[in-house]
Protein backbone atom coordinates (compact mmCIF):
# COMPACT_ATOMS: atom_id res chain seq x y z
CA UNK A 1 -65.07 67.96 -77.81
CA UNK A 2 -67.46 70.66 -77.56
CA UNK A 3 -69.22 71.87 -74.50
CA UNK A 4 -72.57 70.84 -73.68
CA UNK A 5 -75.67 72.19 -74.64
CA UNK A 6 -76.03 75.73 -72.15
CA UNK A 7 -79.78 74.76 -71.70
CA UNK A 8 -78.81 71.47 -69.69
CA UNK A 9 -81.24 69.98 -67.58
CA UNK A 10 -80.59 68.95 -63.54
CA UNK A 11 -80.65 65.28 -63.13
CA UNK A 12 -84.11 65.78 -61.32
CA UNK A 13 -85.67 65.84 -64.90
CA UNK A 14 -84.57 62.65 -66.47
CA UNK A 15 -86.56 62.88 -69.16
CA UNK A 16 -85.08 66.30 -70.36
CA UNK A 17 -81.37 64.30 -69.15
CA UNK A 18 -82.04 61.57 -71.61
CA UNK A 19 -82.88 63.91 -74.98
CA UNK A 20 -79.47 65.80 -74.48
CA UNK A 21 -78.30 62.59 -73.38
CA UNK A 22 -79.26 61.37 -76.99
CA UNK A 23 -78.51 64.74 -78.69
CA UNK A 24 -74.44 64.51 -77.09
CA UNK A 25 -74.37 61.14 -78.35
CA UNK A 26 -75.66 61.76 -81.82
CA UNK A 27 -73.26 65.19 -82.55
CA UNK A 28 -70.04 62.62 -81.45
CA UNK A 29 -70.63 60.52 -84.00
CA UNK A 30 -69.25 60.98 -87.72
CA UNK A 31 -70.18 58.59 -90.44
CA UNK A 32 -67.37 56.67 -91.68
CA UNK A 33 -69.13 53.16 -93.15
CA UNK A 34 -69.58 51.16 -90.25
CA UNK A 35 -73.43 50.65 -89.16
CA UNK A 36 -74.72 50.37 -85.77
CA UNK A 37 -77.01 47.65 -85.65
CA UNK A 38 -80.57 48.95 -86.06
CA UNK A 39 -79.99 52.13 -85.54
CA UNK A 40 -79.57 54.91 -88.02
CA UNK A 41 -76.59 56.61 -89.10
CA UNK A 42 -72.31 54.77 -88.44
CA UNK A 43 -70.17 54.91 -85.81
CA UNK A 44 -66.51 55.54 -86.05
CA UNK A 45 -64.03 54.26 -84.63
CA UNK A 46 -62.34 55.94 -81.26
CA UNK A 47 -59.33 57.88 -81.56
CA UNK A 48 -56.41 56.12 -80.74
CA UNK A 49 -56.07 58.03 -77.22
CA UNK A 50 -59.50 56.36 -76.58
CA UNK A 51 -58.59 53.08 -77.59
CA UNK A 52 -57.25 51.75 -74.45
CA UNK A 53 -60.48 53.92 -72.31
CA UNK A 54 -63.88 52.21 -74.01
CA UNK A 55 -66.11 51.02 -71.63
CA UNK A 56 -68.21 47.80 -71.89
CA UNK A 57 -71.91 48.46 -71.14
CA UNK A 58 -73.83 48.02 -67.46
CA UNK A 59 -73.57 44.83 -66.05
CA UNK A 60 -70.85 43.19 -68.01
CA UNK A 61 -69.43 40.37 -67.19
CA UNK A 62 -65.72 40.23 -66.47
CA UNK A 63 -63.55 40.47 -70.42
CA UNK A 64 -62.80 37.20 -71.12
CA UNK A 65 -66.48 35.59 -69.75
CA UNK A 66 -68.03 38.75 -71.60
CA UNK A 67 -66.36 37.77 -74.83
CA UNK A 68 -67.28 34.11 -74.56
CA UNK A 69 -71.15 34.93 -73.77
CA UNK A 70 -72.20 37.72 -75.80
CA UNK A 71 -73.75 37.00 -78.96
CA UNK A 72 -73.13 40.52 -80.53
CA UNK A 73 -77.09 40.39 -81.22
CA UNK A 74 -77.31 44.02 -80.94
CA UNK A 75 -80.23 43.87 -78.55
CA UNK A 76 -78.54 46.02 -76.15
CA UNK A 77 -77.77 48.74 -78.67
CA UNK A 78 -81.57 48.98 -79.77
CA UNK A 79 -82.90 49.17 -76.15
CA UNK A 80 -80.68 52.21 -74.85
CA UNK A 81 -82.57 55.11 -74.34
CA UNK A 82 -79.33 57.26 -74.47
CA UNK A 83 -78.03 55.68 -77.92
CA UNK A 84 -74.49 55.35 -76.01
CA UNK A 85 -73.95 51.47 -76.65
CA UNK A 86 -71.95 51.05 -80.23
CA UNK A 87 -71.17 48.14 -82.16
CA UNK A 88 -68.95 47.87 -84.82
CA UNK A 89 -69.96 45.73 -87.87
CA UNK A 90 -66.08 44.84 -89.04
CA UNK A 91 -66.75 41.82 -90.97
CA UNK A 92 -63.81 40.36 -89.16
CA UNK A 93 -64.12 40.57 -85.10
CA UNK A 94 -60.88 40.15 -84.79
CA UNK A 95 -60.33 44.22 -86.40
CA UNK A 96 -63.49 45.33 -84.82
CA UNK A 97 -63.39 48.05 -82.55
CA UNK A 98 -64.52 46.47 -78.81
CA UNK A 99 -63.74 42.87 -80.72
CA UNK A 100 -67.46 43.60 -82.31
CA UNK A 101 -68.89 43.38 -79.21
CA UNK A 102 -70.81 46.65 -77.83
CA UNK A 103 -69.03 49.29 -75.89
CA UNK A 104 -69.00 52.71 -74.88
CA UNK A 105 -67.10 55.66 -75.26
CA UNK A 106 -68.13 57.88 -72.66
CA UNK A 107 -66.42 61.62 -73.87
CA UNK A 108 -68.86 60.77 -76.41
CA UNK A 109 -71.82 59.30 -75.70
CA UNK A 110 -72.12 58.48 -71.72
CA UNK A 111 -74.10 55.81 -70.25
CA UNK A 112 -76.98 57.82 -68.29
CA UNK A 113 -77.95 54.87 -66.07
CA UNK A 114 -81.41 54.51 -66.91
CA UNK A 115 -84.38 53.83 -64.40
CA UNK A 116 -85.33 50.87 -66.75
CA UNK A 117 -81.54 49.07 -66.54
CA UNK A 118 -82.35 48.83 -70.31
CA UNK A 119 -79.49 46.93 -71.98
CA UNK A 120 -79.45 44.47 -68.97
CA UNK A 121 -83.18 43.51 -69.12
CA UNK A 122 -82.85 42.39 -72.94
CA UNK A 123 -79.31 40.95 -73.06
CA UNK A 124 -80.69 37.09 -74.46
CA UNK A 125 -77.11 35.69 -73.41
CA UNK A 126 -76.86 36.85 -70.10
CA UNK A 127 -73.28 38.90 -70.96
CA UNK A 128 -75.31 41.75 -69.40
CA UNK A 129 -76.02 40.97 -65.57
CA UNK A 130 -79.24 42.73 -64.12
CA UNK A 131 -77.86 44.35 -60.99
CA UNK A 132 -79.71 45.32 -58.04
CA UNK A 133 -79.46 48.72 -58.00
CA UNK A 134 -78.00 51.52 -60.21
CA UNK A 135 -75.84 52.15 -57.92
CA UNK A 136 -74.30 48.30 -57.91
CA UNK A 137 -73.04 49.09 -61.70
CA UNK A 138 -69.14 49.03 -62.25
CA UNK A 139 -68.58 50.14 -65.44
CA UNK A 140 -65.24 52.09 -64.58
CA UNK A 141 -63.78 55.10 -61.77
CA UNK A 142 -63.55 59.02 -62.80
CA UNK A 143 -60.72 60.59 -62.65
CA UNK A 144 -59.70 64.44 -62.20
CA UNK A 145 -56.83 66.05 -63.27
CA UNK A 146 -57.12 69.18 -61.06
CA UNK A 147 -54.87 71.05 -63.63
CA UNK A 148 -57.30 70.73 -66.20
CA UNK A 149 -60.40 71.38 -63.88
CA UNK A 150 -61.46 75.17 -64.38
CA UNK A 151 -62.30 75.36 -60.40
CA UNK A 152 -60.32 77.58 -58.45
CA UNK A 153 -56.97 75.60 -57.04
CA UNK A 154 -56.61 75.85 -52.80
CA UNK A 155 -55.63 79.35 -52.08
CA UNK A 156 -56.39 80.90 -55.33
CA UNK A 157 -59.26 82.89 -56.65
CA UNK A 158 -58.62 82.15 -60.39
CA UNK A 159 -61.03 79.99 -61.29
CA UNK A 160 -64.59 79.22 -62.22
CA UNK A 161 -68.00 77.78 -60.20
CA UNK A 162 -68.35 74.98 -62.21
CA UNK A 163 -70.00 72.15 -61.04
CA UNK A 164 -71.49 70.45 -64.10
CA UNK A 165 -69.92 67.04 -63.36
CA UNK A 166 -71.69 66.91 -59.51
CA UNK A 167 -74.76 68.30 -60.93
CA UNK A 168 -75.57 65.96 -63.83
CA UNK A 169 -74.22 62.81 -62.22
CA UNK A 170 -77.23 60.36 -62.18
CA UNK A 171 -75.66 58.50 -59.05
CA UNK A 172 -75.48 62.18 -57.42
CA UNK A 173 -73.57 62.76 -54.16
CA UNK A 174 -72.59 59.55 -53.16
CA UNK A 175 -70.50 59.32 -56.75
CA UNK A 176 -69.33 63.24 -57.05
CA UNK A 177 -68.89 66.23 -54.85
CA UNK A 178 -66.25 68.99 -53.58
CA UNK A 179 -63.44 68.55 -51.05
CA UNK A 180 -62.73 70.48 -47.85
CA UNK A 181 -60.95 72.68 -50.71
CA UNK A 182 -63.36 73.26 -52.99
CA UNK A 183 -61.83 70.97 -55.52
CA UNK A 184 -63.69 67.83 -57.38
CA UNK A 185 -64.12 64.88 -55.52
CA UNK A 186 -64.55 61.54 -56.87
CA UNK A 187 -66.35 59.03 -53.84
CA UNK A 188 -66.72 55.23 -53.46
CA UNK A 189 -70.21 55.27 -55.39
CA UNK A 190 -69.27 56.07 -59.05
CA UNK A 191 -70.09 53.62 -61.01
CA UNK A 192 -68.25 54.92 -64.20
CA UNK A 193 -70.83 55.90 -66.22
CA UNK A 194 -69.08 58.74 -68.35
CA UNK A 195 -71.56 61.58 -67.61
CA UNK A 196 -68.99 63.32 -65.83
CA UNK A 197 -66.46 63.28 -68.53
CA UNK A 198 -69.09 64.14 -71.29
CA UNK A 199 -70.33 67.23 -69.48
CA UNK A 200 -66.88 68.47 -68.55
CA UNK A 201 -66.51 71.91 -70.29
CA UNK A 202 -62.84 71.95 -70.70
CA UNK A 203 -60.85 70.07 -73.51
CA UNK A 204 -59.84 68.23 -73.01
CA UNK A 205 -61.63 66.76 -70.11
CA UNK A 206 -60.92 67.05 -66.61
CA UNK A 207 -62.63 64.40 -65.85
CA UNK A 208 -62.08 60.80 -67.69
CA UNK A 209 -63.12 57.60 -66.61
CA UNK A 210 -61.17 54.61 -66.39
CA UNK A 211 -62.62 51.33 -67.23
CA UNK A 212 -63.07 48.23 -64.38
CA UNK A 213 -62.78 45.62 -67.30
CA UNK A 214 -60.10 47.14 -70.15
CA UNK A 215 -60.72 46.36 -73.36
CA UNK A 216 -57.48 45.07 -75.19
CA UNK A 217 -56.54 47.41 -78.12
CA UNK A 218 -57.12 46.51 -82.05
């Protein structure tokens, strides 16, 4: 994974968010014969570490009412601002990456929650609940591994200032923020979107998030 672009943008300026937002999304994907549908260029197929760690989009339903109700029209993956939804064409579903429904792999391609609850408001089937708020979307729970995490350990000055994951979170401090210790703190409002583990300079991440509904391997 390489780092994000150095010229971020604060999550003030969504606008600016959502082009690197696009631009992470586009340089994770490699072409390797499997289209998105209506969208240019393929998407691969997660690593196998990954496999067990893809996230459905906003609003899901729970798995197995998910895969009964959506249609795999690809509606959601032409309405997302951030290009993060995937869905993989496998003529048979049952081989598909997801089950050929759309996911998300956010060290990739991180949902961004947009103002517009995009993929929600088109979803014909209704696999894609319109929340309330942002900030009622469970897509999944970060995770740090305070190991991997570049910031100083308690007691220590070996370390770096980093605080890309706080400062790009779209949910902001009620989803992300530092302990009495200075370390990374993961709080009751995350809603899993992934930008945390996307922006996470170290590799791998110190920062992964872990899915509400898991997706069954291939």
């Amino acid at each position: 994974m390489q780092p994000p672009p150095d010229d971020h943008q604060p999550p003030g300026d969504r606008r600016a968010f959502f082009r690197h937002a696009m631009l992470w999304g586009l340089t994770g994907m490699e072409k390797a014969g499997r289209s998105m549908l209506g969208l240019p260029g393929d998407a691969r197929p997660p690593a196998p570490d990954l496999a067990l760690r893809l996230l459905r989009p906003p609003g899901a339903l729970p798995e197995p009412d998910f895969a009964s109700t959506c249609s795999r029209c690809g509606d959601c993956v032409r309405a997302c601002p951030a290009q993060c939804i995937v869905i993989d064409n496998a003529p048979d579903p049952g081989s598909a990456v997801g089950g050929g429904m759309p996911y998300i792999i956010a060290g990739e391609s991180p949902c961004v929650v947009c103002d517009e609850l995009a993929c929600m408001n088109v979803c014909p089937t209704g696999a894609l609940r319109l929340v309330d708020s942002p900030r009622d979307i469970a897509m999944g729970f970060a995770v740090v591994d305070h190991d991997q995490c570049i910031r100083p350990s308690p007691g220590s000055k070996d370390g770096e200032d980093c605080t890309l994951c706080i400062s790009d979170c779209p949910i902001g401090d009620e989803a992300i923020g530092l302990d009495g210790d200075g370390l990374i703190q993961v709080l009751p409002g995350c809603v899993g979107c992934g930008v945390c583990e996307r922006v996470c300079p170290t590799d791998p991440s110190a920062v992964i998030v872990e899915p509400t509904k898991p997706i069954l391997a291939r």
